[in-house]
PDB file of N, CA and C in Angstrom:
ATOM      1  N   UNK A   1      11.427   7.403  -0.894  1.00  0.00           N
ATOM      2  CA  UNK A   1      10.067   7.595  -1.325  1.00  0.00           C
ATOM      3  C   UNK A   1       9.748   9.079  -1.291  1.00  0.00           C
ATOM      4  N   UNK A   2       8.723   9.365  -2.138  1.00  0.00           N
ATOM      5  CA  UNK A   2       8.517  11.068  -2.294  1.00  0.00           C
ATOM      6  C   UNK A   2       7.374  11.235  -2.635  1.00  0.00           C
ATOM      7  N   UNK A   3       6.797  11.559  -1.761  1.00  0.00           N
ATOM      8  CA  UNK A   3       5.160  11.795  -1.975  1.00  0.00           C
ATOM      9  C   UNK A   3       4.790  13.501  -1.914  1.00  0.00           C
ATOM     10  N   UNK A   4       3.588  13.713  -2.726  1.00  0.00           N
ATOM     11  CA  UNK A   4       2.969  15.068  -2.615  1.00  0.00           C
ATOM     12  C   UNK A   4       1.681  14.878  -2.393  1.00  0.00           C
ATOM     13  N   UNK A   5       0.897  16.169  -1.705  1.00  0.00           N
ATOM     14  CA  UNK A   5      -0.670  15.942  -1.498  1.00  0.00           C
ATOM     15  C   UNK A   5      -0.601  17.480  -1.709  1.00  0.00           C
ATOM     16  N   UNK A   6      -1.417  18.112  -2.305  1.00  0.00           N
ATOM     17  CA  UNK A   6      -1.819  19.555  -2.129  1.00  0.00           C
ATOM     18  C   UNK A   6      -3.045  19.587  -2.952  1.00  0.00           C
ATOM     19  N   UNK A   7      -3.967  20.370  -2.389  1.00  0.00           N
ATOM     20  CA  UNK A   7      -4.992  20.987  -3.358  1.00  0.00           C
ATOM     21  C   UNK A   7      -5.345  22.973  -2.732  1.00  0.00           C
ATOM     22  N   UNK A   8      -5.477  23.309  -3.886  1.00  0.00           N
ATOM     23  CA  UNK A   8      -5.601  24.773  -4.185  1.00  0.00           C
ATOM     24  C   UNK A   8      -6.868  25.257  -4.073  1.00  0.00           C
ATOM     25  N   UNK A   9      -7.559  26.060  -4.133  1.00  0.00           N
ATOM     26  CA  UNK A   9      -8.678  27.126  -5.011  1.00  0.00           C
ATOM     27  C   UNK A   9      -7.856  27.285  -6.440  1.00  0.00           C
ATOM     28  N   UNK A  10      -8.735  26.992  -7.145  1.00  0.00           N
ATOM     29  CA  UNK A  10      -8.226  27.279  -8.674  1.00  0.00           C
ATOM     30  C   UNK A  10      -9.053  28.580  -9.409  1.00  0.00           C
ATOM     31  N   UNK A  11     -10.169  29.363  -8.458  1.00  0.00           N
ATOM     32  CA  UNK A  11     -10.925  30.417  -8.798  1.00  0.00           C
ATOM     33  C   UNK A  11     -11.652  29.948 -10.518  1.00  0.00           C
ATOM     34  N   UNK A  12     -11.896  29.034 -11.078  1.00  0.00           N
ATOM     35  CA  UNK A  12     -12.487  28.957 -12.237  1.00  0.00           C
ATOM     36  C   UNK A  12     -13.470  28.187 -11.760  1.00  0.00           C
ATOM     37  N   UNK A  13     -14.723  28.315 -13.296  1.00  0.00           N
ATOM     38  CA  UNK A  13     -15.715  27.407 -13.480  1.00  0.00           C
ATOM     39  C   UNK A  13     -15.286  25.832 -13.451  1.00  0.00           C
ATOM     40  N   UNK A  14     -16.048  25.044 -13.449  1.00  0.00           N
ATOM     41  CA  UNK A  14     -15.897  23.508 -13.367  1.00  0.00           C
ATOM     42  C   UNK A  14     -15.420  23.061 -14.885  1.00  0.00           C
ATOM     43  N   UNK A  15     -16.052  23.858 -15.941  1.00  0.00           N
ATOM     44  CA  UNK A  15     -15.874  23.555 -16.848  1.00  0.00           C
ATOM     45  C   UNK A  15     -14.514  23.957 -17.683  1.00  0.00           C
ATOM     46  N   UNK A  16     -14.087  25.623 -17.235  1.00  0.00           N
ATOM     47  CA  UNK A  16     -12.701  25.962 -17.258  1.00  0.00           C
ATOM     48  C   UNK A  16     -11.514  25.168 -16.558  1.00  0.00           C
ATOM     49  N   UNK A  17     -11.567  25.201 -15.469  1.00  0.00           N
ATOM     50  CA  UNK A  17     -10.902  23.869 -14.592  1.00  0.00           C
ATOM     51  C   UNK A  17     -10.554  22.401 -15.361  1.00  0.00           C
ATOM     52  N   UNK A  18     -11.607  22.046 -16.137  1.00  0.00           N
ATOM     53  CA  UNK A  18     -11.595  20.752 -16.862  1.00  0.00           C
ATOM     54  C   UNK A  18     -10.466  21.062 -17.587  1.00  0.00           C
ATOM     55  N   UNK A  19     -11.078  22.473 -18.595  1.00  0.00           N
ATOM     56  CA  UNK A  19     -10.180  22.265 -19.910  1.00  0.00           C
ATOM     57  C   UNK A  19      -8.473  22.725 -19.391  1.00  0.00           C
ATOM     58  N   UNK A  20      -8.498  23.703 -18.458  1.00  0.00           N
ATOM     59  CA  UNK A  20      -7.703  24.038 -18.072  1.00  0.00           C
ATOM     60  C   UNK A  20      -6.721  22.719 -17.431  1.00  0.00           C
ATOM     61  N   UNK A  21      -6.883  21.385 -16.801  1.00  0.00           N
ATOM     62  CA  UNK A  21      -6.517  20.283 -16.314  1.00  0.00           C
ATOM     63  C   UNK A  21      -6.411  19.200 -17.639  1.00  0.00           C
ATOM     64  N   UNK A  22      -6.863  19.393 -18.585  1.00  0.00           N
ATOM     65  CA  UNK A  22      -6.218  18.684 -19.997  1.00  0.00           C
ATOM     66  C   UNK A  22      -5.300  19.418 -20.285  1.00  0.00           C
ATOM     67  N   UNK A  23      -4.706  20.651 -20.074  1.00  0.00           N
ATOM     68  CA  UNK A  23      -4.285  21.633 -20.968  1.00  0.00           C
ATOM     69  C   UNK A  23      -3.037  21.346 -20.229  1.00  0.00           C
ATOM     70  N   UNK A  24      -3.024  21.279 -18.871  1.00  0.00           N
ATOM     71  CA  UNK A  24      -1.591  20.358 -17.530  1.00  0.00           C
ATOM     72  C   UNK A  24      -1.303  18.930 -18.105  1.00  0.00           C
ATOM     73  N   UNK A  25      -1.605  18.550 -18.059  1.00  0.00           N
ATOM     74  CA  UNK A  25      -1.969  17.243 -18.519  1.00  0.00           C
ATOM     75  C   UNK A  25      -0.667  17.347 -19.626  1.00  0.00           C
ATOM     76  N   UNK A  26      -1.379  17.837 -21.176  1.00  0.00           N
ATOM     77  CA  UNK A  26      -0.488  17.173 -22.319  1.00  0.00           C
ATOM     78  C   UNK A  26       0.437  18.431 -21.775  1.00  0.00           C
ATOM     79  N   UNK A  27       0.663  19.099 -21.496  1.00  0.00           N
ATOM     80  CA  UNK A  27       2.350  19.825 -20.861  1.00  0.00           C
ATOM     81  C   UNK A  27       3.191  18.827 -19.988  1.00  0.00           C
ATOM     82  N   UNK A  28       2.591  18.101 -19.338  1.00  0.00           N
ATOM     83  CA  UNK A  28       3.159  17.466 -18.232  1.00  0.00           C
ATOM     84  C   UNK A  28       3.855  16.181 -19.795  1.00  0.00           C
ATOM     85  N   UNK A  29       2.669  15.751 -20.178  1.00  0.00           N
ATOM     86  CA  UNK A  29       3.308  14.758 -21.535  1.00  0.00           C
ATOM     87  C   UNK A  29       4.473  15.013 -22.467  1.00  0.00           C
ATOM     88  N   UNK A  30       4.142  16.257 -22.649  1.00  0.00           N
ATOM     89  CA  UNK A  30       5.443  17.210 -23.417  1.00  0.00           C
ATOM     90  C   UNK A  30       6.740  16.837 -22.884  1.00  0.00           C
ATOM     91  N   UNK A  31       6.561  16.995 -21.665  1.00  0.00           N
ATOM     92  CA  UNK A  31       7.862  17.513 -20.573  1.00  0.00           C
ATOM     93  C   UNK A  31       8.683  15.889 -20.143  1.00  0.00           C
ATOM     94  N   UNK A  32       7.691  15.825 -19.873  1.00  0.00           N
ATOM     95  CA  UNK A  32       7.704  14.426 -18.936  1.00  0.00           C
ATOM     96  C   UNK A  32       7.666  12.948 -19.946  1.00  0.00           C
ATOM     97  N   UNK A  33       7.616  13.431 -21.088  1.00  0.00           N
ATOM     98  CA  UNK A  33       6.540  11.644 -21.647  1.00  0.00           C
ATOM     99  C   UNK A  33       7.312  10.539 -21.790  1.00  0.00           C
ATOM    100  N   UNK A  34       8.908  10.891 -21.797  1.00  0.00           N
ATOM    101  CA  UNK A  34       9.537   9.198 -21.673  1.00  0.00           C
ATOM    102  C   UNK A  34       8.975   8.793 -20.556  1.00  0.00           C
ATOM    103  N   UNK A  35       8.762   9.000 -19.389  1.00  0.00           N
ATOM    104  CA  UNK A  35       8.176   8.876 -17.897  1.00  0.00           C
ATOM    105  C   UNK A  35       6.753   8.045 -17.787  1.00  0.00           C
ATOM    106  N   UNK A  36       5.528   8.782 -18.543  1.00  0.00           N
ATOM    107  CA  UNK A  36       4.423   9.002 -18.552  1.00  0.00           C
ATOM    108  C   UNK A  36       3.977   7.953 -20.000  1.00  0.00           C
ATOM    109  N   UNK A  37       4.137   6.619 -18.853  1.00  0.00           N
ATOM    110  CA  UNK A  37       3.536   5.450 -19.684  1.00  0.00           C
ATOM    111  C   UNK A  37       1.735   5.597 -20.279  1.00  0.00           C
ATOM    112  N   UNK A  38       1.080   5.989 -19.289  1.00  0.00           N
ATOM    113  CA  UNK A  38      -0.585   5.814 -19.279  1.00  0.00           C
ATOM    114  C   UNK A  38      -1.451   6.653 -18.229  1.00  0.00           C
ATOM    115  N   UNK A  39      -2.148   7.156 -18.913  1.00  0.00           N
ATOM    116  CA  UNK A  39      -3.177   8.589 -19.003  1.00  0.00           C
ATOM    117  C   UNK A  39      -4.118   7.535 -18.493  1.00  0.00           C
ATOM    118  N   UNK A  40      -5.410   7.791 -17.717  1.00  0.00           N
ATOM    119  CA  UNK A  40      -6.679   7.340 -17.674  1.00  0.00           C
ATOM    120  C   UNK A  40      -7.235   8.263 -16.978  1.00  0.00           C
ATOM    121  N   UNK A  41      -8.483   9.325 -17.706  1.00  0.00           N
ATOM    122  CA  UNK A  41      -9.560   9.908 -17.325  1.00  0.00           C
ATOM    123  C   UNK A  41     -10.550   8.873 -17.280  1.00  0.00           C
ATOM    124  N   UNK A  42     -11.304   9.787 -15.715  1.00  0.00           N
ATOM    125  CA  UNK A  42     -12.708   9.626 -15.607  1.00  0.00           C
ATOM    126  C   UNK A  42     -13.283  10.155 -16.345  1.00  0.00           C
ATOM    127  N   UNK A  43     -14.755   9.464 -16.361  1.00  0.00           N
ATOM    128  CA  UNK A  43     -15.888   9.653 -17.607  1.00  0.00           C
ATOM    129  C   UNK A  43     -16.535  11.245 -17.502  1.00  0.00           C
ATOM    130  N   UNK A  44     -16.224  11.803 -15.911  1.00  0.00           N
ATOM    131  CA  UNK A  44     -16.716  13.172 -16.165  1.00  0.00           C
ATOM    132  C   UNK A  44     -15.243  13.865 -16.402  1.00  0.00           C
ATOM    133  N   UNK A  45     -14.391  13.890 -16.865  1.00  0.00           N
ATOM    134  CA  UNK A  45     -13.103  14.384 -16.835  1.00  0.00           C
ATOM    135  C   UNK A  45     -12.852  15.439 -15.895  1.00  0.00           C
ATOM    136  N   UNK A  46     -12.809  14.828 -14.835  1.00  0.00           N
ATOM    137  CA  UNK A  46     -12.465  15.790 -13.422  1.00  0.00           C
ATOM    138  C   UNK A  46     -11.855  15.145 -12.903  1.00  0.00           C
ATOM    139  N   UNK A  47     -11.488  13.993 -13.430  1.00  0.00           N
ATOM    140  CA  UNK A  47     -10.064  13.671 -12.917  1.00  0.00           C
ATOM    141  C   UNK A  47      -9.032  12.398 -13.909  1.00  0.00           C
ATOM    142  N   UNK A  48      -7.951  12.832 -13.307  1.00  0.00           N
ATOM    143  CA  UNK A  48      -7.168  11.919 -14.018  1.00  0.00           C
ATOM    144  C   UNK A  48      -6.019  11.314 -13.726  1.00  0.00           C
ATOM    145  N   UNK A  49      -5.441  10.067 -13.754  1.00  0.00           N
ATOM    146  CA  UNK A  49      -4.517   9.430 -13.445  1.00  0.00           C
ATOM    147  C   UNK A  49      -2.964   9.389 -14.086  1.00  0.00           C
ATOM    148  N   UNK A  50      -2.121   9.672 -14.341  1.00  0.00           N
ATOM    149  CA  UNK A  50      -0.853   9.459 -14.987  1.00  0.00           C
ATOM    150  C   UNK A  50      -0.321   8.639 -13.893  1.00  0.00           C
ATOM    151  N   UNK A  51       0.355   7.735 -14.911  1.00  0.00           N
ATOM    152  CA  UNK A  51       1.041   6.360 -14.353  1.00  0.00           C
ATOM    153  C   UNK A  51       2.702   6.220 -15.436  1.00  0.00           C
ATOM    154  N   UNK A  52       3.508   5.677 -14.832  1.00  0.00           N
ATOM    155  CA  UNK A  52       4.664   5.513 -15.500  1.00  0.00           C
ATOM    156  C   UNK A  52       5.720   4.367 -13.863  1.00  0.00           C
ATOM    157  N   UNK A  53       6.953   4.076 -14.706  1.00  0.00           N
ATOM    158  CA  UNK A  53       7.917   3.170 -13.999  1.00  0.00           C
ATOM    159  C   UNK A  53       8.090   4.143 -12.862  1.00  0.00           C
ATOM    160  N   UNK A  54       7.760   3.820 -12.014  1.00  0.00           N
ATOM    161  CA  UNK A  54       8.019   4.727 -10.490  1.00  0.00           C
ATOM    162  C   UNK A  54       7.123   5.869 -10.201  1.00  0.00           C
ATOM    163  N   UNK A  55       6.195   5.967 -11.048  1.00  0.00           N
ATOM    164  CA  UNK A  55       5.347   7.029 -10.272  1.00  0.00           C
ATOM    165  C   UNK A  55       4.135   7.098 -10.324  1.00  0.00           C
ATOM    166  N   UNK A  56       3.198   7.061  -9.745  1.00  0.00           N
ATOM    167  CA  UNK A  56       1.769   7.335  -9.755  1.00  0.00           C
ATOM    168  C   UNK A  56       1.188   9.029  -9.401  1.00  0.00           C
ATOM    169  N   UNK A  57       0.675   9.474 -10.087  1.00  0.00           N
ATOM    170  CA  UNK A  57      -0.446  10.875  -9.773  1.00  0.00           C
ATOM    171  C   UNK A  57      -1.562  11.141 -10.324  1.00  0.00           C
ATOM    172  N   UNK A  58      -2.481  11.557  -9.325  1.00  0.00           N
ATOM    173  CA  UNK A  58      -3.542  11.481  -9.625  1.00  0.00           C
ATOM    174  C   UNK A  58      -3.931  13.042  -9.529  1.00  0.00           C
ATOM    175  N   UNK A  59      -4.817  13.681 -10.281  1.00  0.00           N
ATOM    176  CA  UNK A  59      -5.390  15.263  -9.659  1.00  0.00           C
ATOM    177  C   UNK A  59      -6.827  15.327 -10.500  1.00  0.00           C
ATOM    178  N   UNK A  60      -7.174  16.293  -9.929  1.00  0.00           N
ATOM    179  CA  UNK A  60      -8.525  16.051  -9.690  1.00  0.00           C
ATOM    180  C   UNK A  60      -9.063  17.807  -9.389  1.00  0.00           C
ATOM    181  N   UNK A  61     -10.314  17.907 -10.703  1.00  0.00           N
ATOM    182  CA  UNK A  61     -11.162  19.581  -9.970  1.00  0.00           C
ATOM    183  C   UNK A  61     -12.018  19.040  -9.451  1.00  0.00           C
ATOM    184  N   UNK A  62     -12.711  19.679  -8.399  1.00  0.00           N
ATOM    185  CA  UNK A  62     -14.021  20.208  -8.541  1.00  0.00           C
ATOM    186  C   UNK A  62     -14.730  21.661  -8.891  1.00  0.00           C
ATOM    187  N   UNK A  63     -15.980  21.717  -8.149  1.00  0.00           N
ATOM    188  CA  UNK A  63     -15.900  23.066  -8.436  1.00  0.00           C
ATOM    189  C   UNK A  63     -15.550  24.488  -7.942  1.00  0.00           C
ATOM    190  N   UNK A  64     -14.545  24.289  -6.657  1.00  0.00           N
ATOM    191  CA  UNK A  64     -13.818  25.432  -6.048  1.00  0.00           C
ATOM    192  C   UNK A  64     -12.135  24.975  -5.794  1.00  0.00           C
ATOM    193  N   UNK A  65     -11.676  23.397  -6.040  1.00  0.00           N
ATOM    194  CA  UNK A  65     -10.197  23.381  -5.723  1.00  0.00           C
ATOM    195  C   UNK A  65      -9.656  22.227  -6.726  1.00  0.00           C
ATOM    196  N   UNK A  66      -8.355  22.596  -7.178  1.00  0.00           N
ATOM    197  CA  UNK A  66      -7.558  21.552  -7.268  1.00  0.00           C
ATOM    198  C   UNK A  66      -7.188  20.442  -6.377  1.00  0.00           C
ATOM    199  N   UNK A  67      -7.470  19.083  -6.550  1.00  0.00           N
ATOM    200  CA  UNK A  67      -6.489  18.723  -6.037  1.00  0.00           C
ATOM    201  C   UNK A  67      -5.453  17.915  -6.477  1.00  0.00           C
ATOM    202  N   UNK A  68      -4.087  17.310  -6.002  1.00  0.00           N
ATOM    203  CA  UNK A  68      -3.001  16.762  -6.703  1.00  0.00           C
ATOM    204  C   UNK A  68      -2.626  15.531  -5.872  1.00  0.00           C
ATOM    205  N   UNK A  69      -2.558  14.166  -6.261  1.00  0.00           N
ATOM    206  CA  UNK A  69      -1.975  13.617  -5.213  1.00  0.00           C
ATOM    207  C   UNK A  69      -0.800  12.582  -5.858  1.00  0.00           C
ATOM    208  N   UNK A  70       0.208  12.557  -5.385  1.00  0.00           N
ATOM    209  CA  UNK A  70       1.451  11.554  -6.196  1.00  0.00           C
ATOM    210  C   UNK A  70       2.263  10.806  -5.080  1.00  0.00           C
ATOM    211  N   UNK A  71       2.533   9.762  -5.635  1.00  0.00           N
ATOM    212  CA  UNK A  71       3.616   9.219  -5.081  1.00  0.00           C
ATOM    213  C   UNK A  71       5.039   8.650  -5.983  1.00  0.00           C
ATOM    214  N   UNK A  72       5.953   9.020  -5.653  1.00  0.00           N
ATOM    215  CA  UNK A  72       7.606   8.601  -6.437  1.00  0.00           C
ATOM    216  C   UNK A  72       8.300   7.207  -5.797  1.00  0.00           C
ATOM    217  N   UNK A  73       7.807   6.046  -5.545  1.00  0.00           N
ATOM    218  CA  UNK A  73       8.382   5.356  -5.048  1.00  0.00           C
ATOM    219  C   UNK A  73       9.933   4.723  -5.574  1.00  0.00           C
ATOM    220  N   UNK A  74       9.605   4.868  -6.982  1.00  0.00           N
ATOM    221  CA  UNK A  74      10.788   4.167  -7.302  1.00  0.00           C
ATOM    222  C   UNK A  74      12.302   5.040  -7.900  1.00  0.00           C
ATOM    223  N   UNK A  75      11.107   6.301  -7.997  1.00  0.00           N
ATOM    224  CA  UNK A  75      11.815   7.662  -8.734  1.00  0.00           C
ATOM    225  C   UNK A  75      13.116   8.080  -7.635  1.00  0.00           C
ATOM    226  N   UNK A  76      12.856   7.684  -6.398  1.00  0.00           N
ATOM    227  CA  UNK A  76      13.330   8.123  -5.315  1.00  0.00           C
ATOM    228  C   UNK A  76      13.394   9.356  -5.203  1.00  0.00           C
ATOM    229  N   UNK A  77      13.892  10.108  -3.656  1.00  0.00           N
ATOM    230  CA  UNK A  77      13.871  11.338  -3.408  1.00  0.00           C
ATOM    231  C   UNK A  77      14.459  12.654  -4.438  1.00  0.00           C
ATOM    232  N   UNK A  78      15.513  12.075  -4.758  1.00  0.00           N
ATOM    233  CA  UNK A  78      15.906  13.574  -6.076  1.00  0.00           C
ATOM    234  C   UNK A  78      15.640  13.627  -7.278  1.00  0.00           C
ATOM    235  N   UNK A  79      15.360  12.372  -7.860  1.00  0.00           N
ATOM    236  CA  UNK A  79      13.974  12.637  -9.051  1.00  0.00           C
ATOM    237  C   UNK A  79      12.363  12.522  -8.939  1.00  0.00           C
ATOM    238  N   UNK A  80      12.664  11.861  -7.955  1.00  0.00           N
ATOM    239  CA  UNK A  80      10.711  12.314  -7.885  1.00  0.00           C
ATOM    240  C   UNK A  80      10.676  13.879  -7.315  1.00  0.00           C
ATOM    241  N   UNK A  81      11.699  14.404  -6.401  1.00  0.00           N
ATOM    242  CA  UNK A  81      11.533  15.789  -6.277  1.00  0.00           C
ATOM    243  C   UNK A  81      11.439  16.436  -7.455  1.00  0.00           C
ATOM    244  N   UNK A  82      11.963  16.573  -8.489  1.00  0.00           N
ATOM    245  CA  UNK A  82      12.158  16.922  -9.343  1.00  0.00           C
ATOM    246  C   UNK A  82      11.329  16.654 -10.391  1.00  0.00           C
ATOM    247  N   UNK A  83      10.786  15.710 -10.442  1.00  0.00           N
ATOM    248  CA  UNK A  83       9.170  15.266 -11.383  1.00  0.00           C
ATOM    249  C   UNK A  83       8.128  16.090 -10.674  1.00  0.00           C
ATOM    250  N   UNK A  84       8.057  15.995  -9.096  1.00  0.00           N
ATOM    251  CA  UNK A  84       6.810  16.845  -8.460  1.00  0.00           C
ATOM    252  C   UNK A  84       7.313  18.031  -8.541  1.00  0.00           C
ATOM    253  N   UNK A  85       8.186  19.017  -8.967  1.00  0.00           N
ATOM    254  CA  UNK A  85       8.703  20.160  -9.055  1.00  0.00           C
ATOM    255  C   UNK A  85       8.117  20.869 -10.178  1.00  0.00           C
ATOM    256  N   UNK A  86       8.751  19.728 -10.574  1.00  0.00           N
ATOM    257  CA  UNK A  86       7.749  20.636 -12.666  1.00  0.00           C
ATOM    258  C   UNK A  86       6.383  20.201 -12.867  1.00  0.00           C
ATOM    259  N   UNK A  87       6.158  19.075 -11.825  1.00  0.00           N
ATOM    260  CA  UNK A  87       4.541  18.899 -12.017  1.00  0.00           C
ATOM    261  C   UNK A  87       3.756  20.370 -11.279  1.00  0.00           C
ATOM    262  N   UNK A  88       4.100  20.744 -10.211  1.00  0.00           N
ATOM    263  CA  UNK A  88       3.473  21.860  -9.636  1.00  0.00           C
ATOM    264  C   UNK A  88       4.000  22.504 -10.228  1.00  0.00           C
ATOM    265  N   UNK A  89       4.981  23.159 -11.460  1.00  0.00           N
ATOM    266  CA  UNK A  89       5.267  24.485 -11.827  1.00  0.00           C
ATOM    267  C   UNK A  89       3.972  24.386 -13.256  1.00  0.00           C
ATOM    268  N   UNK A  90       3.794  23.263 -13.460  1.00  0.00           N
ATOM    269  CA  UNK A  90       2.897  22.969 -14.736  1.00  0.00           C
ATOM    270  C   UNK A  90       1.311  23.368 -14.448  1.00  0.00           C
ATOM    271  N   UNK A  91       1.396  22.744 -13.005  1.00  0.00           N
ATOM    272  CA  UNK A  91      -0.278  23.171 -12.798  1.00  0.00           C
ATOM    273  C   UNK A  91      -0.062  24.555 -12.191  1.00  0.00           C
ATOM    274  N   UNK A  92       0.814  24.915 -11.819  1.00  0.00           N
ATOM    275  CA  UNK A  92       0.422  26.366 -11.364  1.00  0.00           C
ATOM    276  C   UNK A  92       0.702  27.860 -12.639  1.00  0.00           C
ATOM    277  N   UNK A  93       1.327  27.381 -13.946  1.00  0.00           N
ATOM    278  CA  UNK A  93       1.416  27.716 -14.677  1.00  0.00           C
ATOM    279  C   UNK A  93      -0.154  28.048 -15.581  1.00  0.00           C
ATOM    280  N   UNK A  94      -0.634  26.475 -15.718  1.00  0.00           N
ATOM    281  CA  UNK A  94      -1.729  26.515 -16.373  1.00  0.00           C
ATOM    282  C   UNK A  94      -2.966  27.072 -15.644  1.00  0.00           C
ATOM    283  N   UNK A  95      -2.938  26.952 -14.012  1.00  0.00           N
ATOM    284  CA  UNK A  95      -4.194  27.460 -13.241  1.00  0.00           C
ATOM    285  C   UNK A  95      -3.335  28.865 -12.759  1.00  0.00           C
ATOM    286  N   UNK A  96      -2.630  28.950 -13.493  1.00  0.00           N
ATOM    287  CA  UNK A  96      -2.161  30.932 -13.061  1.00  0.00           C
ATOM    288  C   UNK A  96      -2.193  31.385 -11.227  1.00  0.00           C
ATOM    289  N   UNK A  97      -1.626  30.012 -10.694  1.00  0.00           N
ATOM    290  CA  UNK A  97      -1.025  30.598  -9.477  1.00  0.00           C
ATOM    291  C   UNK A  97      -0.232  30.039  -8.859  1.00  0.00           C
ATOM    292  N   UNK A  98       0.471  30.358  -7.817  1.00  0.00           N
ATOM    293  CA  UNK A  98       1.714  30.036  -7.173  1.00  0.00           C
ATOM    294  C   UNK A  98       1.245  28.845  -6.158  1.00  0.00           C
ATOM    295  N   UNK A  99       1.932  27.838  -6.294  1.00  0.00           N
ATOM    296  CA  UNK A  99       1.329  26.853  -5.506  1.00  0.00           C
ATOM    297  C   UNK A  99       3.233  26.471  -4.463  1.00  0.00           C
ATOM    298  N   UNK A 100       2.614  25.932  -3.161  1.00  0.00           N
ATOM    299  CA  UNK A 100       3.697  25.960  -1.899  1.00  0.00           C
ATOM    300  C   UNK A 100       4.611  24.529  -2.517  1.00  0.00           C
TER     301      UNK A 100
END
C-alpha cells in the first residue's frame, strides 16, 4: 500500500489556485490517463477527485494551501510510488514549487 498526504502554501489567489489546479489536473490526464478512469469536481472547483483501478486522490485549494491526499492500494509500493512521484512533480510544476 502507498499512501501520500501533503499540503503546501501555494502563494496564489483562490481563484489562480483554481485555474492553476485544472491546469494539474488535465497534465496529470495527459500523463497518466490509461490510469485515470474518473474526474469529479466539486461545485466550487476547489476540489477534485481522480479515481482509476488502484488508486484514489483527492487535492484540494483553499485560500493559502494546497492540499493532496492519495492512496495506491492496488498500484502497490513501486507503482504507486511512481504515480505519486509524477503526481507531485505535476503539482509542483504547475504551482511553481518544490514540494518534499
Amino acid at each position: 500500500m502507498s499512501l501520500i498526504n501533503l499540503s503546501v502554501k501555494h502563494g496564489k489567489t483562490l481563484e489562480e489556485a483554481r485555474t492553476r489546479l485544472e491546469l494539474a489536473v488535465n497534465e496529470v490526464r495527459t500523463r497518466f490517463g490509461a490510469l485515470v478512469q474518473r474526474v469529479d469536481w466539486a461545485a466550487d472547483r476547489n476540489t477534485v477527485t481522480l479515481a482509476g483501478t488502484g488508486f484514489l486522490v483527492e487535492i484540494r485549494v483553499d485560500a493559502q494551501d494546497l492540499h493532496l491526499t492519495g492512496d495506491f492500494p492496488i498500484l502497490g509500493a513501486i507503482f504507486g510510488n511512481t504515480f505519486a512521484s509524477g503526481l507531485k512533480q505535476i503539482i509542483g510544476k504547475t504551482f511553481q514549487k518544490s514540494l518534499p
